[in-house]
Structures are given as C-alpha cells and as structure tokens.
C-alpha atoms as a PDB file:
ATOM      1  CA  UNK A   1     116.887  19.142 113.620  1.00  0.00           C
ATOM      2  CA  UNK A   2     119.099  19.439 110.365  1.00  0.00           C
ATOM      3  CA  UNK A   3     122.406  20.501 111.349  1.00  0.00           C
ATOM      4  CA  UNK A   4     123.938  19.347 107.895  1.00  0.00           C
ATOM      5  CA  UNK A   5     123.274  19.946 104.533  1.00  0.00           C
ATOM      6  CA  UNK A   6     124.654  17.887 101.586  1.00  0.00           C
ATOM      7  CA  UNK A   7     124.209  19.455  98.206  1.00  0.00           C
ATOM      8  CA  UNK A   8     125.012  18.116  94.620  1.00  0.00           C
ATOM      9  CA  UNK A   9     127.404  20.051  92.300  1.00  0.00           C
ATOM     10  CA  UNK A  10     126.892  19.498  88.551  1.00  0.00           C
ATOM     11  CA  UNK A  11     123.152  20.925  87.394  1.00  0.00           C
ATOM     12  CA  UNK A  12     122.484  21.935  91.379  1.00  0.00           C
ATOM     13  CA  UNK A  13     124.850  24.745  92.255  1.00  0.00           C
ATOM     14  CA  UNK A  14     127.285  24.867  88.270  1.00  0.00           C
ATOM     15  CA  UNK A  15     124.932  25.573  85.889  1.00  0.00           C
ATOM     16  CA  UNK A  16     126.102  22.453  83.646  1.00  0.00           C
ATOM     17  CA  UNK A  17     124.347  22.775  80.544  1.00  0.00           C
ATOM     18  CA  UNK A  18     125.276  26.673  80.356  1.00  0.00           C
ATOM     19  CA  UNK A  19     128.522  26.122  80.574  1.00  0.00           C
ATOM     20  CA  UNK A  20     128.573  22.961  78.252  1.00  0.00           C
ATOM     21  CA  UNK A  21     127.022  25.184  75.527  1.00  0.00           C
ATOM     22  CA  UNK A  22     129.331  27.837  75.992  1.00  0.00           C
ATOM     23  CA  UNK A  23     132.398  25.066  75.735  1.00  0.00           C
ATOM     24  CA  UNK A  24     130.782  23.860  73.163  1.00  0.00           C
ATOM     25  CA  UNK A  25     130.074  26.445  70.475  1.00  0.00           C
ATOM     26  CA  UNK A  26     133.285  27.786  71.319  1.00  0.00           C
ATOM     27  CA  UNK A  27     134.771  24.701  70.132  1.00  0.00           C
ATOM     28  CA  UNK A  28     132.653  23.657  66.920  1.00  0.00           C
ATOM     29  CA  UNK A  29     133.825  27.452  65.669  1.00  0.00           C
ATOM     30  CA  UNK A  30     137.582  26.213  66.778  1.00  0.00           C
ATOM     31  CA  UNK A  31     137.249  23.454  64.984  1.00  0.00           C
ATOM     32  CA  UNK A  32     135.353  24.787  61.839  1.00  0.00           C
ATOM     33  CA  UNK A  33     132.582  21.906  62.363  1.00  0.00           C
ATOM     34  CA  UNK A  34     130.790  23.120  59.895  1.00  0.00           C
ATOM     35  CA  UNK A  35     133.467  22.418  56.821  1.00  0.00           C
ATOM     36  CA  UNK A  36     133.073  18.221  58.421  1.00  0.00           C
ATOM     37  CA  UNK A  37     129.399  18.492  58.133  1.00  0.00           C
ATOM     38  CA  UNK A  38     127.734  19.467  60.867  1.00  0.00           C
ATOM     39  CA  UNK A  39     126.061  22.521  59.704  1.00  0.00           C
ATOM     40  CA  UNK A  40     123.953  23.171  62.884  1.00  0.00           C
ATOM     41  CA  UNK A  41     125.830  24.129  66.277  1.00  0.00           C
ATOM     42  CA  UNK A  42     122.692  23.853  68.029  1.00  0.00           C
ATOM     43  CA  UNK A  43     121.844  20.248  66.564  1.00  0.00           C
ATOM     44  CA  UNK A  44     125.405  19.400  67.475  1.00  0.00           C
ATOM     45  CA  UNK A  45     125.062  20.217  71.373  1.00  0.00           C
ATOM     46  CA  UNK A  46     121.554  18.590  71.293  1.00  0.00           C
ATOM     47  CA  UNK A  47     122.649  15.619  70.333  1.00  0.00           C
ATOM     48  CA  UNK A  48     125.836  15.580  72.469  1.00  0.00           C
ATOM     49  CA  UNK A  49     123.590  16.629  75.647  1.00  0.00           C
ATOM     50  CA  UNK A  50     121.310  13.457  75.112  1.00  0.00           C
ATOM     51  CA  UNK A  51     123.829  11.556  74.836  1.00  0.00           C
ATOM     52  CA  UNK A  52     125.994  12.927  77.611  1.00  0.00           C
ATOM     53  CA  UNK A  53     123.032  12.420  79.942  1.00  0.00           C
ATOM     54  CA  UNK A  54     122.585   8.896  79.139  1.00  0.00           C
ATOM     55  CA  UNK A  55     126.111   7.940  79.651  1.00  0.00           C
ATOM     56  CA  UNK A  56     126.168   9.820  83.377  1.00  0.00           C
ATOM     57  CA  UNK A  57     123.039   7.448  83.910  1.00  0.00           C
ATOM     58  CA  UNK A  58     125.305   4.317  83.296  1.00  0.00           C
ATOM     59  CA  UNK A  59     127.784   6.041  85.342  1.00  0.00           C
ATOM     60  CA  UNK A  60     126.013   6.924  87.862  1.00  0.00           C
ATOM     61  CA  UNK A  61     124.940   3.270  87.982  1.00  0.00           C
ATOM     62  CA  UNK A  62     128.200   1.723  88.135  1.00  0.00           C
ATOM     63  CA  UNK A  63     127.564   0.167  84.826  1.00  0.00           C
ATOM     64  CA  UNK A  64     130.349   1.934  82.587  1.00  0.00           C
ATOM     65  CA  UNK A  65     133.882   3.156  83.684  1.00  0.00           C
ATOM     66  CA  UNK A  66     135.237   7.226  83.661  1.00  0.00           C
ATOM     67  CA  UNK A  67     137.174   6.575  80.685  1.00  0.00           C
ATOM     68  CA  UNK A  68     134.486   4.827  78.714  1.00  0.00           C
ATOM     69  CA  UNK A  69     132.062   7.998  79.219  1.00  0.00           C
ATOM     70  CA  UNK A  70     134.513  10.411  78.063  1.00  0.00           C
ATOM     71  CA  UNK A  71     135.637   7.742  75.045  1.00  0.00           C
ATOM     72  CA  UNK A  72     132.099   7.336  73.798  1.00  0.00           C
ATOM     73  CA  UNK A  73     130.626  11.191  74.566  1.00  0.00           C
ATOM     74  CA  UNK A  74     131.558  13.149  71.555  1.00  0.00           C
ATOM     75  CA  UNK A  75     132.802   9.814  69.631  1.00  0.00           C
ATOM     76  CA  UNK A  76     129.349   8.426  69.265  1.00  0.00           C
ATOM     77  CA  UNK A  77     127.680  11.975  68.809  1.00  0.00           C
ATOM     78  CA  UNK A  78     129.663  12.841  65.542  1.00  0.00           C
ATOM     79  CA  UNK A  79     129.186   9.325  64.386  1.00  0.00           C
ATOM     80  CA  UNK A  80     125.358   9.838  64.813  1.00  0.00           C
ATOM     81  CA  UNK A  81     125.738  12.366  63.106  1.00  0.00           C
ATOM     82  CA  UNK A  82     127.341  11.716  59.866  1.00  0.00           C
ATOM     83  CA  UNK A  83     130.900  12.353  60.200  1.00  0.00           C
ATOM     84  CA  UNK A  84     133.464  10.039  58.949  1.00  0.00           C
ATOM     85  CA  UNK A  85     135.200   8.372  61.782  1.00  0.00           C
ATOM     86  CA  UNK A  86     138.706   9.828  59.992  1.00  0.00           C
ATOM     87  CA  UNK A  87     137.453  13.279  59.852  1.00  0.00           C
ATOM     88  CA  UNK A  88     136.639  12.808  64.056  1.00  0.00           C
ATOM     89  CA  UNK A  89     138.636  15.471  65.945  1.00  0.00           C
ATOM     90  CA  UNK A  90     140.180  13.467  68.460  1.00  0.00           C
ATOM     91  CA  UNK A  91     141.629  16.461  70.266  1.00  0.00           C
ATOM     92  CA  UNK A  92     137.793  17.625  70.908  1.00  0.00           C
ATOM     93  CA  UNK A  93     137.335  15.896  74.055  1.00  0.00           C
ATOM     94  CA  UNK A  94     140.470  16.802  75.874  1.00  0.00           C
ATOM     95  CA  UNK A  95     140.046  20.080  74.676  1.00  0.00           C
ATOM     96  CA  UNK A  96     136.900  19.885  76.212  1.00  0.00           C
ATOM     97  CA  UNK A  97     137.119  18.692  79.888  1.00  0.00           C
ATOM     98  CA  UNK A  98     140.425  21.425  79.561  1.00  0.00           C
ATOM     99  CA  UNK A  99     138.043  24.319  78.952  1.00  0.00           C
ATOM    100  CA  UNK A 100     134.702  23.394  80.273  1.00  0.00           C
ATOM    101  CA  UNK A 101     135.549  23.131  83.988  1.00  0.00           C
ATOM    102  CA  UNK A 102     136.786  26.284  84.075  1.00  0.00           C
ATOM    103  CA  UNK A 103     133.315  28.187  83.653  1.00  0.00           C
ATOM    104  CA  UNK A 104     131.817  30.122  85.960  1.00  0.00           C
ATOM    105  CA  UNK A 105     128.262  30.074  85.283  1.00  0.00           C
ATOM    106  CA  UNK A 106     126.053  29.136  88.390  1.00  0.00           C
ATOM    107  CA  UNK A 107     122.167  28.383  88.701  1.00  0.00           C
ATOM    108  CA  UNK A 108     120.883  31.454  89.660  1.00  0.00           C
ATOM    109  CA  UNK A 109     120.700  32.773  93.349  1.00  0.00           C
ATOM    110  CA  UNK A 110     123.910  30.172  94.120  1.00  0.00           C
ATOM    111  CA  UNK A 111     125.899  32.763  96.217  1.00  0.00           C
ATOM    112  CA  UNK A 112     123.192  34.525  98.003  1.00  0.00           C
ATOM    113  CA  UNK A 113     121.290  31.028  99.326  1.00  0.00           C
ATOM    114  CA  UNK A 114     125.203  29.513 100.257  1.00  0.00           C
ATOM    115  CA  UNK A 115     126.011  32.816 101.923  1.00  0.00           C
ATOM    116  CA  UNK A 116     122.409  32.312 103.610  1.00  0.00           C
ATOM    117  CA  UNK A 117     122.448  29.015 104.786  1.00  0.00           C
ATOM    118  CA  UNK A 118     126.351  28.952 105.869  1.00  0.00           C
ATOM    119  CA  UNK A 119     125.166  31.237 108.729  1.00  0.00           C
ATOM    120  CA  UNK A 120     123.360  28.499 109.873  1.00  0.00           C
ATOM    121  CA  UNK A 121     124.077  24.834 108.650  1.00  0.00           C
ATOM    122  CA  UNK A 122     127.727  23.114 107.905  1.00  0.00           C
ATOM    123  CA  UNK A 123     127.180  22.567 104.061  1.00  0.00           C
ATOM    124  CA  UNK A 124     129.067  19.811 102.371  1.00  0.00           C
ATOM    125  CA  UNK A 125     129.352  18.974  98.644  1.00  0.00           C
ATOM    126  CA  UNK A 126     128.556  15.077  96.901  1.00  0.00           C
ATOM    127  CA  UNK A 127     129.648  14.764  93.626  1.00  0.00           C
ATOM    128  CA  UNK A 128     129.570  12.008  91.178  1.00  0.00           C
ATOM    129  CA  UNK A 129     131.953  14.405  88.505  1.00  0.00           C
ATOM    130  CA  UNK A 130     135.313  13.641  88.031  1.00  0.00           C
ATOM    131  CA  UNK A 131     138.039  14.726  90.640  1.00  0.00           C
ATOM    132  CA  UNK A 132     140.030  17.037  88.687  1.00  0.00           C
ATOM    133  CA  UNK A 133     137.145  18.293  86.825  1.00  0.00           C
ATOM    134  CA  UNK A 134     135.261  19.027  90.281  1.00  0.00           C
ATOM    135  CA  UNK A 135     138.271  20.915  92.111  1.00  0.00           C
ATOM    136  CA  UNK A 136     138.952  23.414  89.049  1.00  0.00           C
ATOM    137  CA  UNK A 137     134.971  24.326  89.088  1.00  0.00           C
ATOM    138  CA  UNK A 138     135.220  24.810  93.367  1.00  0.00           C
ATOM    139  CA  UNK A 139     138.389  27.131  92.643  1.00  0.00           C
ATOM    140  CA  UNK A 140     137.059  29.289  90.218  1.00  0.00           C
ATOM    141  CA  UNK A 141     133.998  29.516  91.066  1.00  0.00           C
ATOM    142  CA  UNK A 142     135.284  30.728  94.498  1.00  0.00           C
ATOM    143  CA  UNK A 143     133.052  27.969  95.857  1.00  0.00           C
ATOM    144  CA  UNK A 144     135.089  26.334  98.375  1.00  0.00           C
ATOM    145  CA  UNK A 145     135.050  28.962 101.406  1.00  0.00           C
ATOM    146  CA  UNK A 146     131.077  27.513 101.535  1.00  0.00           C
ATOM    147  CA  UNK A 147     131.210  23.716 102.110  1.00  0.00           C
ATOM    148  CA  UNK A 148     133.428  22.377 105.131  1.00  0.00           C
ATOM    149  CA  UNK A 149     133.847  18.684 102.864  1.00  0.00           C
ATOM    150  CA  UNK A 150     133.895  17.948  99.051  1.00  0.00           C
ATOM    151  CA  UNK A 151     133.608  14.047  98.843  1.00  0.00           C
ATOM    152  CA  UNK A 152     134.187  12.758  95.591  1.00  0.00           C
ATOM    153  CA  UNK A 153     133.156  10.011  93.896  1.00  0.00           C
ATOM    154  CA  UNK A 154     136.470   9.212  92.423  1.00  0.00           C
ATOM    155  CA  UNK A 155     138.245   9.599  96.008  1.00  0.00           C
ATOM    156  CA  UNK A 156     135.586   6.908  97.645  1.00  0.00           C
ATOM    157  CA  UNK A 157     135.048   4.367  94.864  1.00  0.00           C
ATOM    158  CA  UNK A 158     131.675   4.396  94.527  1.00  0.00           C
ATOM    159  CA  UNK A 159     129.029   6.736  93.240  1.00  0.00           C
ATOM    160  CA  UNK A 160     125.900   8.046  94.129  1.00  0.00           C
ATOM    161  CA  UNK A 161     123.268   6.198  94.748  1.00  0.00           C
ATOM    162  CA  UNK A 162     125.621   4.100  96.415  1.00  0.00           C
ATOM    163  CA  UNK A 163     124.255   3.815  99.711  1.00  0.00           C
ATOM    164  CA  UNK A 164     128.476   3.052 101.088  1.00  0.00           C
ATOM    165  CA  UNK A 165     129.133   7.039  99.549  1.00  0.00           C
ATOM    166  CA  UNK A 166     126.484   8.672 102.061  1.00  0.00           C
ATOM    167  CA  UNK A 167     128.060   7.063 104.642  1.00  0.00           C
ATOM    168  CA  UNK A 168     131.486   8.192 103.820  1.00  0.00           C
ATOM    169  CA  UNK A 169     129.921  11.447 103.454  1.00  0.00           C
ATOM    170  CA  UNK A 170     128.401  11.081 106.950  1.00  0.00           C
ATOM    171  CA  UNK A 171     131.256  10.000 109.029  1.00  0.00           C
ATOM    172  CA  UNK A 172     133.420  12.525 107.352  1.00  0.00           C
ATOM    173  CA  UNK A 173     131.229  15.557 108.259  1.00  0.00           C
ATOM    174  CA  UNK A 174     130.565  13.801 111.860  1.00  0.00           C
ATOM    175  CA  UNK A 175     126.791  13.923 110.982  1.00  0.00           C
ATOM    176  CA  UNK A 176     123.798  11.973 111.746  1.00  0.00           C
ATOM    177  CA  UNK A 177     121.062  10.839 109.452  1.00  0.00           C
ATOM    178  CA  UNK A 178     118.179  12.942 111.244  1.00  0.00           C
ATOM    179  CA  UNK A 179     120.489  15.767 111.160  1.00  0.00           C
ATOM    180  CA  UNK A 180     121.067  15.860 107.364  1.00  0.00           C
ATOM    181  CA  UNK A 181     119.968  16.256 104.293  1.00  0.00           C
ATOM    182  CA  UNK A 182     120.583  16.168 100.721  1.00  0.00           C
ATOM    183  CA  UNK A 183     119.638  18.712  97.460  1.00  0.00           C
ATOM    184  CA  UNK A 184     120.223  17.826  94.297  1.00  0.00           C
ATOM    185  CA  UNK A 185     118.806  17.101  90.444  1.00  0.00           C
ATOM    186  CA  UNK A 186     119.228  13.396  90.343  1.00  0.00           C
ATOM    187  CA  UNK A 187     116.725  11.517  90.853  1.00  0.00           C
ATOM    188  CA  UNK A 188     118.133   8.345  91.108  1.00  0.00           C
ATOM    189  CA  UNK A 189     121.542   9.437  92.127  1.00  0.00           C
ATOM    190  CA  UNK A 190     120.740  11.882  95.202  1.00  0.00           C
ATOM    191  CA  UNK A 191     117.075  11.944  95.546  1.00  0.00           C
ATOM    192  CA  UNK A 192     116.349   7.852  95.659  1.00  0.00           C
ATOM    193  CA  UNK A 193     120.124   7.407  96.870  1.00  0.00           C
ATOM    194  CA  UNK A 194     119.692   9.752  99.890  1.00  0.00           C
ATOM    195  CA  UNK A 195     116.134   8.155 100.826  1.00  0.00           C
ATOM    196  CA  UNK A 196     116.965   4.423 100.173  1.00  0.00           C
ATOM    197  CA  UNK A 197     120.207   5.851 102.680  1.00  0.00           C
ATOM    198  CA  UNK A 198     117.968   7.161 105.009  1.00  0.00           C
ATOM    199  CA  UNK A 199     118.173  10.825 105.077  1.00  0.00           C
ATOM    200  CA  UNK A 200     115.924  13.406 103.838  1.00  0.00           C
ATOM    201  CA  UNK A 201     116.259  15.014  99.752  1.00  0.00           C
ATOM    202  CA  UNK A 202     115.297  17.945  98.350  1.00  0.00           C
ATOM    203  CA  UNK A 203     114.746  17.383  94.104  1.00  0.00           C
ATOM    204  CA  UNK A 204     116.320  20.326  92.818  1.00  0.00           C
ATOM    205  CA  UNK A 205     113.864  20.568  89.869  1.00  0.00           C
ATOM    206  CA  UNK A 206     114.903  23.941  87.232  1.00  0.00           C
ATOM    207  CA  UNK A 207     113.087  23.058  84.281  1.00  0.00           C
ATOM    208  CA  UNK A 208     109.660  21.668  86.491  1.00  0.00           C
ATOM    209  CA  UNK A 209     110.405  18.069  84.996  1.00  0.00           C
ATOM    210  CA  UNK A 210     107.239  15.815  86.307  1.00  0.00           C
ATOM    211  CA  UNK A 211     108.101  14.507  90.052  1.00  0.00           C
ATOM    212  CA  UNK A 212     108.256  11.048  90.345  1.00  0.00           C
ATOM    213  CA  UNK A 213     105.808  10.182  93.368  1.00  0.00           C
ATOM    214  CA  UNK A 214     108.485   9.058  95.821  1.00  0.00           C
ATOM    215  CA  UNK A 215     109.764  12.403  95.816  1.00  0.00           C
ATOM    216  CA  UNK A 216     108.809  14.544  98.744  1.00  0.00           C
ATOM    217  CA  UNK A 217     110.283  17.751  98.613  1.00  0.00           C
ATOM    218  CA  UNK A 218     111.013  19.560  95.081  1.00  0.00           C
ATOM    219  CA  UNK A 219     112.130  23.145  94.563  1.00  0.00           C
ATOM    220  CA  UNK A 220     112.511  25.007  91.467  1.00  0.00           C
ATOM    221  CA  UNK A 221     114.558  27.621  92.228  1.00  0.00           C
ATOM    222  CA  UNK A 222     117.638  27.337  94.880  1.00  0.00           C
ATOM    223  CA  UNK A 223     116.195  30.689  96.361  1.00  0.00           C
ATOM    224  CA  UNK A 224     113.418  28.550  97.751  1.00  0.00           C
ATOM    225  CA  UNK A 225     115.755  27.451 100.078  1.00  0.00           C
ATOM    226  CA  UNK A 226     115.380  30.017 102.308  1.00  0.00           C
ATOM    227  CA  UNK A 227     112.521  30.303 103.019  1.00  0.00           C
ATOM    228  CA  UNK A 228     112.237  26.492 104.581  1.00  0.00           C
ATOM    229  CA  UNK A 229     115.579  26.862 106.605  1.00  0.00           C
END
C-alpha cells in the first residue's frame, strides 16, 4: 500500500555528527583553541554535541527560536568550559554553519537504498534544519534528483512533531496517510510525530540506542530498507 515515503535529513540520510567533527576540528586548529584553553579537541566536540542535541530538543519542541540555538550552541559550550567570555571567538559560529553544510559525508548505503527505492516509491524529504543550511547539503550532496518535495520547517512554520507539518507534507506530495510513511532518528520529532499524525515510522536507529516501546519498526542500517520494500 505505501506509495510514499517521507525520510528525515540530518542523522538519517547526512551523516551529522561526521561532518560536525570534521567542521569542527578543522576549526579549533583555525582558531588555535588550544592557546584559549581548551587543550582537548575531542572534549571540545563532546561537549558541543551534548549540548547541540539538547538545544535541537527545545527546537524541535517549539520551545526556543533558530537564532537562540545558534546564539547559545558554541556560546554556552566554551563557557562550560572555562574560557573567558572575552577570549570567545565570536566568528566561530558563522564560520561554522558556512563550512559545515557543505560536507558530503552520508550514513552509509545512502545512494544505493535512494537509487533502490526511487524505482519504486515517490520519496520526499522532512526536515526540521534550517532552510539555507538544508538546500546547500541537497546540492552538494547531489541529493535532490531523489526526493520529488523538500518541506522545510522554516518554509511551513512549524516543526516536527507538529502534527500541521505532516499535513503540509501530505497535501504537497498528493499522498494519503495509508500510503505513506516516515524514516527517521527522532524519536519524538518523526517517530512519535508521524504516529500521533497517523502514518506509519520507521526509527532509524545507527548506534542501537534502546527502543522506546511505542516504536514499531527500527532499523539499524538504511540498507535494511530493502529488503522490506
């Protein structure tokens, strides 16, 4: 019956933490982080991921704005950290979201499965990143010739779990609910979002993280894919 298949972008198909570490070190050597303080690159992006992570929860949630994310991001990490406020490099995060989007690394077995299941499904793409950030990592990851729709958070004005995004999604691909269905690593954003909707989800699940027992369907690698479509 599935005719349409919805998949997240960030940690689903772009390999998000790869490429943030890659950014990342890239940047504390730019920067010479390590003449401020911070004598461990690895600490640095450890602390940054956490909390990175927490921030796209509140995001996610509604419960913090775009701009307050990025504001707070690396801001409160070097804080945490030690660093004098006036030693802060407050270049780092627009040098950042310049540099980052522009990687190319994808989960593993992206291309293959998308060249797979484009054969036989229309695939669309949900995203909760930001727009500008979300078209440069379609472009040069060549990813756009896949997915028919790329809906955007930023371009509906509301995020995932938002029940009112799914719908936008919906009525822009000219889909049903029984015909579709969503992948992604969120729980709460596309997993519970697509469900509480009232569509089918697939937990994309790398690192085997416990699944919560709501969750149907889990895969651990995107290659799993097809061998249930």
């Amino acid at each position: 019956m599935i005719k349409h298949i919805f998949f997240d972008l960030d940690h689903t198909i772009w390999d998000f933490d790869k490429n943030a570490q890659e950014t990342l070190t890239e940047l504390y050597h730019h920067y010479q982080l390590g003449a401020i303080g911070l004598n461990s690159c690895d600490a640095f992006i450890e602390r940054y991921t956490e909390n990175n992570q927490l921030l796209w929860a509140e995001y996610h949630m509604g419960r913090i704005t775009k701009d307050t994310l990025r504001a707070q991001r690396f801001h409160k990490t070097f804080i945490e950290l030690g660093i004098a406020p006036d030693l802060v490099p407050h270049q780092f995060e627009e040098d950042y979201v310049q540099f980052s989007p522009k990687k190319t690394n994808l989960f593993e077995g992206s291309e293959k499965v998308l060249a797979y299941l484009q054969k036989k499904y229309t695939l669309h793409i949900i995203s909760n990143g930001f727009k500008e950030t979300t078209l440069t990592k379609m472009d040069r990851c060549n990813l756009n010739p896949y997915f028919q729709n790329v809906i955007i958070s930023e371009d509906v004005g509301v995020n995932k779990p938002d029940k009112a995004i799914f719908e936008h999604a919906l009525r822009k691909a000219g889909a049903e609910k029984h015909e579709s269905i969503m992948i992604g690593d969120s729980i709460e954003a596309d997993i519970r979002g697509a469900q509480d909707f009232g569509i089918k989800a697939i937990f994309f699940n790398p690192l085997n993280k416990e699944k919560p027992a709501d969750v149907q369907w889990q895969i651990l690698h995107l290659e799993e894919l097809m061998l249930h479509f």
